[in-house]
Protein backbone atom coordinates (compact mmCIF):
# COMPACT_ATOMS: atom_id res chain seq x y z
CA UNK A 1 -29.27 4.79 27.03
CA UNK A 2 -31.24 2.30 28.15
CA UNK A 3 -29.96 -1.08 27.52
CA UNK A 4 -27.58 -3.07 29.61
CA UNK A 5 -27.34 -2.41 33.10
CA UNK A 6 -23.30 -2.03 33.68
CA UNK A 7 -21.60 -0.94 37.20
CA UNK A 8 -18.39 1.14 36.37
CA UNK A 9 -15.99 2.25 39.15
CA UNK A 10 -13.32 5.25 38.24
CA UNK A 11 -9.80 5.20 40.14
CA UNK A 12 -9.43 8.43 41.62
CA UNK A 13 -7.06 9.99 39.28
CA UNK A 14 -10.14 9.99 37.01
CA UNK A 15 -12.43 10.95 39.20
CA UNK A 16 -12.28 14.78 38.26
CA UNK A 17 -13.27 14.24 35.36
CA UNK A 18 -16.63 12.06 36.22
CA UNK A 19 -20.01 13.68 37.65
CA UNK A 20 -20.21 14.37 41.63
CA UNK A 21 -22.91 11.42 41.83
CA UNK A 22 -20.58 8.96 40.12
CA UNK A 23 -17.38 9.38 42.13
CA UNK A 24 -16.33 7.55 45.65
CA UNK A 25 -16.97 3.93 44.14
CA UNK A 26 -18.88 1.88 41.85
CA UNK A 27 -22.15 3.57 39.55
CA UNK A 28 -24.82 1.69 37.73
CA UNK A 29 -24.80 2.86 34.19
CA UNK A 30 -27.40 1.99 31.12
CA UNK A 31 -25.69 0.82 28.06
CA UNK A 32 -27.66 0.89 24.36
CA UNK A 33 -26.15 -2.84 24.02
CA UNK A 34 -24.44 -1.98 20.99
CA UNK A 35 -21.55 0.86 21.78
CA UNK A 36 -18.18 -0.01 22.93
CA UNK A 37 -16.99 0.62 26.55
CA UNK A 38 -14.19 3.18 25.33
CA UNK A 39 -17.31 4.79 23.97
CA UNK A 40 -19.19 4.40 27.25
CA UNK A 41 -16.16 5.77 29.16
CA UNK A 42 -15.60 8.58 27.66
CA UNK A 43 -19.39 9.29 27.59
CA UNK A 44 -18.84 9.43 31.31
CA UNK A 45 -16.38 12.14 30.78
CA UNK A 46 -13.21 10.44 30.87
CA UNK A 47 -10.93 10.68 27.74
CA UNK A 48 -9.10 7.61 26.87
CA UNK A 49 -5.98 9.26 26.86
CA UNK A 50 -6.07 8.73 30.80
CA UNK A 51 -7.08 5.45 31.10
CA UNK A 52 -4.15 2.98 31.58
CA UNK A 53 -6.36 -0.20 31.61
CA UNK A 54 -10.28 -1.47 31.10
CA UNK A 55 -11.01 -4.77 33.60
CA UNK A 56 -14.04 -6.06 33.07
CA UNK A 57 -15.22 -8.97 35.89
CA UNK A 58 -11.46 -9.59 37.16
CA UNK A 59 -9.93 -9.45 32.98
CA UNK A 60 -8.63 -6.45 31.10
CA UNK A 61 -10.26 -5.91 27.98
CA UNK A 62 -10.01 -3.82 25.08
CA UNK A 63 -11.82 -0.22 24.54
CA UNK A 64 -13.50 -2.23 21.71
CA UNK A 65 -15.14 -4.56 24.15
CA UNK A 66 -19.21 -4.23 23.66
CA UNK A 67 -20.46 -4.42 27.60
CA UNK A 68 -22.77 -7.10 28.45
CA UNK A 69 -25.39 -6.78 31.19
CA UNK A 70 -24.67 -7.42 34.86
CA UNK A 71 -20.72 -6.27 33.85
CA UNK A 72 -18.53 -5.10 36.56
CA UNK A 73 -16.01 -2.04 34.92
CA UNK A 74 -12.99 -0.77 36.25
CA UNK A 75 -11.18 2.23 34.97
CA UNK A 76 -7.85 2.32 35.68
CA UNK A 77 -5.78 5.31 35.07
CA UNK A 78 -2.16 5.53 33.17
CA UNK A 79 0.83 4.08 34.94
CA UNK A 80 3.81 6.27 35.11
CA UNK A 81 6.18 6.78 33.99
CA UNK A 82 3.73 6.24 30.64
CA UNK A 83 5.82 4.88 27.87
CA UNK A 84 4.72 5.98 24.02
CA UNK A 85 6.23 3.44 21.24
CA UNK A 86 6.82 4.10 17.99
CA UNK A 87 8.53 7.28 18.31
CA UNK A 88 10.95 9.58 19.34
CA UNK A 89 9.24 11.16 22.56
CA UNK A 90 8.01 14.66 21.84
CA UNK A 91 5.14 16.95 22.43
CA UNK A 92 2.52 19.39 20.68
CA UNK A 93 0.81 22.30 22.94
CA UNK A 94 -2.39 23.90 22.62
CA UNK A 95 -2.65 27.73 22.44
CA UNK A 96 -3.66 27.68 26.07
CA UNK A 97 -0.36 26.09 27.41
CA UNK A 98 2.52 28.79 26.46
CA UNK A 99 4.41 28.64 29.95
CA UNK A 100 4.26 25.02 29.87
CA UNK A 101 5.92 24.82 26.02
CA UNK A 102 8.29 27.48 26.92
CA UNK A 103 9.67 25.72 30.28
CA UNK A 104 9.44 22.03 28.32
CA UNK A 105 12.44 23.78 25.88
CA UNK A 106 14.05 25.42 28.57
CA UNK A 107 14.92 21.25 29.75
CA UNK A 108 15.72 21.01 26.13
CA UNK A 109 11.73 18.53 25.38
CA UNK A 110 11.11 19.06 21.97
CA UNK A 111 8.05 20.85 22.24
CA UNK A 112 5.43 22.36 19.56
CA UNK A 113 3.60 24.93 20.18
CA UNK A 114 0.45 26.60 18.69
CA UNK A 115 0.27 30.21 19.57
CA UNK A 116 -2.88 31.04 17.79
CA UNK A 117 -5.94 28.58 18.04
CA UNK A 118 -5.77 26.88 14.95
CA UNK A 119 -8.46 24.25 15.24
CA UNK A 120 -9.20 20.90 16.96
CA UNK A 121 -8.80 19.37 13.20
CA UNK A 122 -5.57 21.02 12.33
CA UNK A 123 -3.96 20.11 15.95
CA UNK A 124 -4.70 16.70 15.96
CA UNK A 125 -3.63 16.08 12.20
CA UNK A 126 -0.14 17.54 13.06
CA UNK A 127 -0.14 15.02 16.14
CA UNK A 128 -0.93 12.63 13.60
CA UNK A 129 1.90 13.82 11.03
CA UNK A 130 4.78 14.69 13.44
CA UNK A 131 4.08 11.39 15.95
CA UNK A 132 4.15 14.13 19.06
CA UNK A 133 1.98 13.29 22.28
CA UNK A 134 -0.90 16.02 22.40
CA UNK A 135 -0.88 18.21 25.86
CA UNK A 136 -4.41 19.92 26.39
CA UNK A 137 -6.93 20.66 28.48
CA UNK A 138 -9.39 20.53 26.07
CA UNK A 139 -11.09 17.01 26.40
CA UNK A 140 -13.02 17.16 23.38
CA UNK A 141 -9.73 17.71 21.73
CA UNK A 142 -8.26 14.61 23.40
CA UNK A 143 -11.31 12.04 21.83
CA UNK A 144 -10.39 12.70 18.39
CA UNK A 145 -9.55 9.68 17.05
CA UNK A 146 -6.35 11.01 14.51
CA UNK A 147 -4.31 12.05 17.27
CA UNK A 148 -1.36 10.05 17.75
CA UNK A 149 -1.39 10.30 21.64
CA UNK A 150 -2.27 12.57 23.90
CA UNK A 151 -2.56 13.56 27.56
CA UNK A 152 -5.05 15.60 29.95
CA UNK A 153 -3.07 18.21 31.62
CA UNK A 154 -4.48 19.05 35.02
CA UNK A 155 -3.46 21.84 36.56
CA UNK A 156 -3.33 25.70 35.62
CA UNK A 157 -0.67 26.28 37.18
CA UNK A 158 3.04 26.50 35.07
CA UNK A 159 5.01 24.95 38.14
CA UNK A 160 2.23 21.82 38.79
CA UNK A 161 1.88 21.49 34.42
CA UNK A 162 5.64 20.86 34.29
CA UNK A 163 5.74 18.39 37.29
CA UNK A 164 2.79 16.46 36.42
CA UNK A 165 4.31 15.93 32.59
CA UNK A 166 8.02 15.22 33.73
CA UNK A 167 6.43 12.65 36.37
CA UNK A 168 3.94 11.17 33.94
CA UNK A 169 6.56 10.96 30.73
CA UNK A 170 10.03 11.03 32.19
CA UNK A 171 11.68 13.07 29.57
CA UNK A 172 15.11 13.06 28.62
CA UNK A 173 16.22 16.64 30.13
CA UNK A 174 18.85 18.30 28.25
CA UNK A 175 18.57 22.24 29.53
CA UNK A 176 19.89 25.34 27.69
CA UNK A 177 20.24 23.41 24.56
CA UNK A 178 16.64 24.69 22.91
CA UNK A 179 15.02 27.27 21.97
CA UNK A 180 12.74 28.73 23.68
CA UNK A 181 11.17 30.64 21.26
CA UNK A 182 10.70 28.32 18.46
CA UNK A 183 12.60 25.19 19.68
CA UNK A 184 15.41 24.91 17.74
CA UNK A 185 18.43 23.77 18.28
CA UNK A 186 20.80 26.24 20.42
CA UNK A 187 24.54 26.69 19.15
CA UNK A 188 27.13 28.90 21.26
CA UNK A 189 27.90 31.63 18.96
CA UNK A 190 30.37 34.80 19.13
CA UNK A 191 29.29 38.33 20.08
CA UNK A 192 30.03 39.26 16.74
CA UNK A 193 27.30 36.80 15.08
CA UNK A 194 24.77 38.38 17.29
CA UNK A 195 25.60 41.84 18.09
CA UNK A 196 22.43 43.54 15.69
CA UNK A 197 20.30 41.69 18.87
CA UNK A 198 22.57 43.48 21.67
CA UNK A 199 21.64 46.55 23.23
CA UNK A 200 24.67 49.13 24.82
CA UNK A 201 24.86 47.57 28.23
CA UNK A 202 24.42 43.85 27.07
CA UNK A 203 27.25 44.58 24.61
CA UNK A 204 29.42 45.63 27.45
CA UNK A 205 27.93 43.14 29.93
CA UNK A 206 28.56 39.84 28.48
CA UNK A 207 30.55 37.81 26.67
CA UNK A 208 28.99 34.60 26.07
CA UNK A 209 26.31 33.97 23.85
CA UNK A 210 24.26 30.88 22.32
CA UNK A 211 21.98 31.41 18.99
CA UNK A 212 19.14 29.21 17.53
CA UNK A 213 19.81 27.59 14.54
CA UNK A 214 16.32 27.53 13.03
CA UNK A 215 15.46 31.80 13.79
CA UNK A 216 18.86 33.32 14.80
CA UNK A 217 17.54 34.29 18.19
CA UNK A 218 20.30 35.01 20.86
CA UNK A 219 20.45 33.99 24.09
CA UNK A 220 22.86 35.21 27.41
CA UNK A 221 22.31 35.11 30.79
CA UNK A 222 20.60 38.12 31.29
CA UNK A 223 18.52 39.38 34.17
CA UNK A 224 16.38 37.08 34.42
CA UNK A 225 18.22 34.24 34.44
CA UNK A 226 18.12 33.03 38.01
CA UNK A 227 14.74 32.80 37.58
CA UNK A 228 15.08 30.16 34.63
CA UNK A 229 18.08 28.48 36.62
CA UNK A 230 15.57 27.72 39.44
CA UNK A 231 13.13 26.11 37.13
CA UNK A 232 15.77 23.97 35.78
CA UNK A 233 17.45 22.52 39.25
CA UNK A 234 13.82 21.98 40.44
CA UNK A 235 13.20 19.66 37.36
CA UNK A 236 17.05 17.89 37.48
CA UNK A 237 16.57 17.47 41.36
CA UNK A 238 13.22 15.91 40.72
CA UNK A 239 14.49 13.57 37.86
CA UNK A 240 17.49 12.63 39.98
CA UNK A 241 15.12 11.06 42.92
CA UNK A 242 13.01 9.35 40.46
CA UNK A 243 16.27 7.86 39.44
């Protein structure tokens, strides 16, 4: 580009996703006069998935807005708890974000969930078609234009993925009552519905069982569920405080 002389200035929640040279304050960028500033943003390497607001010279403006020379940009990133209209909040996970899906269910988020890599064209129609906010990591994935929302997640890390999207979204948390599996709906069921699933000593062991509606799957608290219980106080405590 070398039209319009623009100086853009990332907050620093977007900052990881900029060039070294262009982080720490304001950057002079060339403009071809004719593209948008969404365009020009995400050129930089920010999808605008992550960017809460566009002011331009002291006024927010629209991604549409066609920068002018001499403009003064700043990116602001999404305010939380980030607030999706038009529907029912749920999500749709990439292929590379298992843990994540699994422990979203486990708090009872209705979460989809790709397990083989079906395309960037397929995942971002059925964004489109079930009205669920996209989590990736993929950015590339995040600037096509028929998703119905979406959102960058951060870390690589399970424990930091499922803080960072409870912080950022705020969803309603209803635990034990998906599954985990396929998300479906979870229905207490007796040991006589399920017992083809139960091995010798579960069959002895325990008494109380839940099954999905949509694939039968049984569920008890086996061995490890301690492990699962401390994922889901750490999310309720966290929830509570936010308040």
């Amino acid at each position: 580009m070398n039209g319009p002389e623009i100086h853009v200035e990332f907050a620093p929640a977007l900052q990881v996703f900029v060039p070294q040279a262009r982080r720490g304050g304001a950057t002079r960028v060339a403009t071809d006069g004719v593209s948008t500033l969404g365009h020009v943003v995400e050129s930089l390497g920010v999808p605008l998935t992550e960017v809460g607001s566009l002011v331009v010279d002291g006024r927010e403006v629209a991604p549409a807005h066609v920068p002018a020379a001499g403009e003064s940009v700043t990116v602001r990133g999404v305010e939380r708890p980030q607030r999706v209209p038009g529907a029912p909040l749920r999500f749709l996970l990439d292929v590379h974000l298992g843990t994540l899906a699994r422990r979203l269910r486990l708090l009872g988020v209705d979460t989809a969930y790709e397990s083989t890599d079906i395309g960037d064209p397929a995942l971002a129609a059925r964004s489109a078609a079930e009205k669920r906010v996209m989590l990736t990591r993929d950015r590339g994935l995040l600037r096509r234009r028929e998703l119905w929302a979406g959102a960058f997640v951060y870390s690589t890390r399970p424990d930091d993925q499922l803080h960072d999207v409870l912080d950022r979204f705020r969803p309603e948390l209803r635990p034990w009552t998906r599954c985990t599996a396929c998300n479906g709906l979870l229905r207490q069921a007796a040991k006589e519905e399920v017992a083809d699933q139960l091995k010798g000593g579960t069959q002895r062991t325990y008494d109380v069982f839940a099954q999905c509606r949509a694939c039968g799957r049984a569920y008890w608290k086996g061995a490890h569920h301690d492990q699962l219980e401390a994922i889901v106080e750490r999310a309720l405590s966290r929830d509570a405080r936010r308040g």
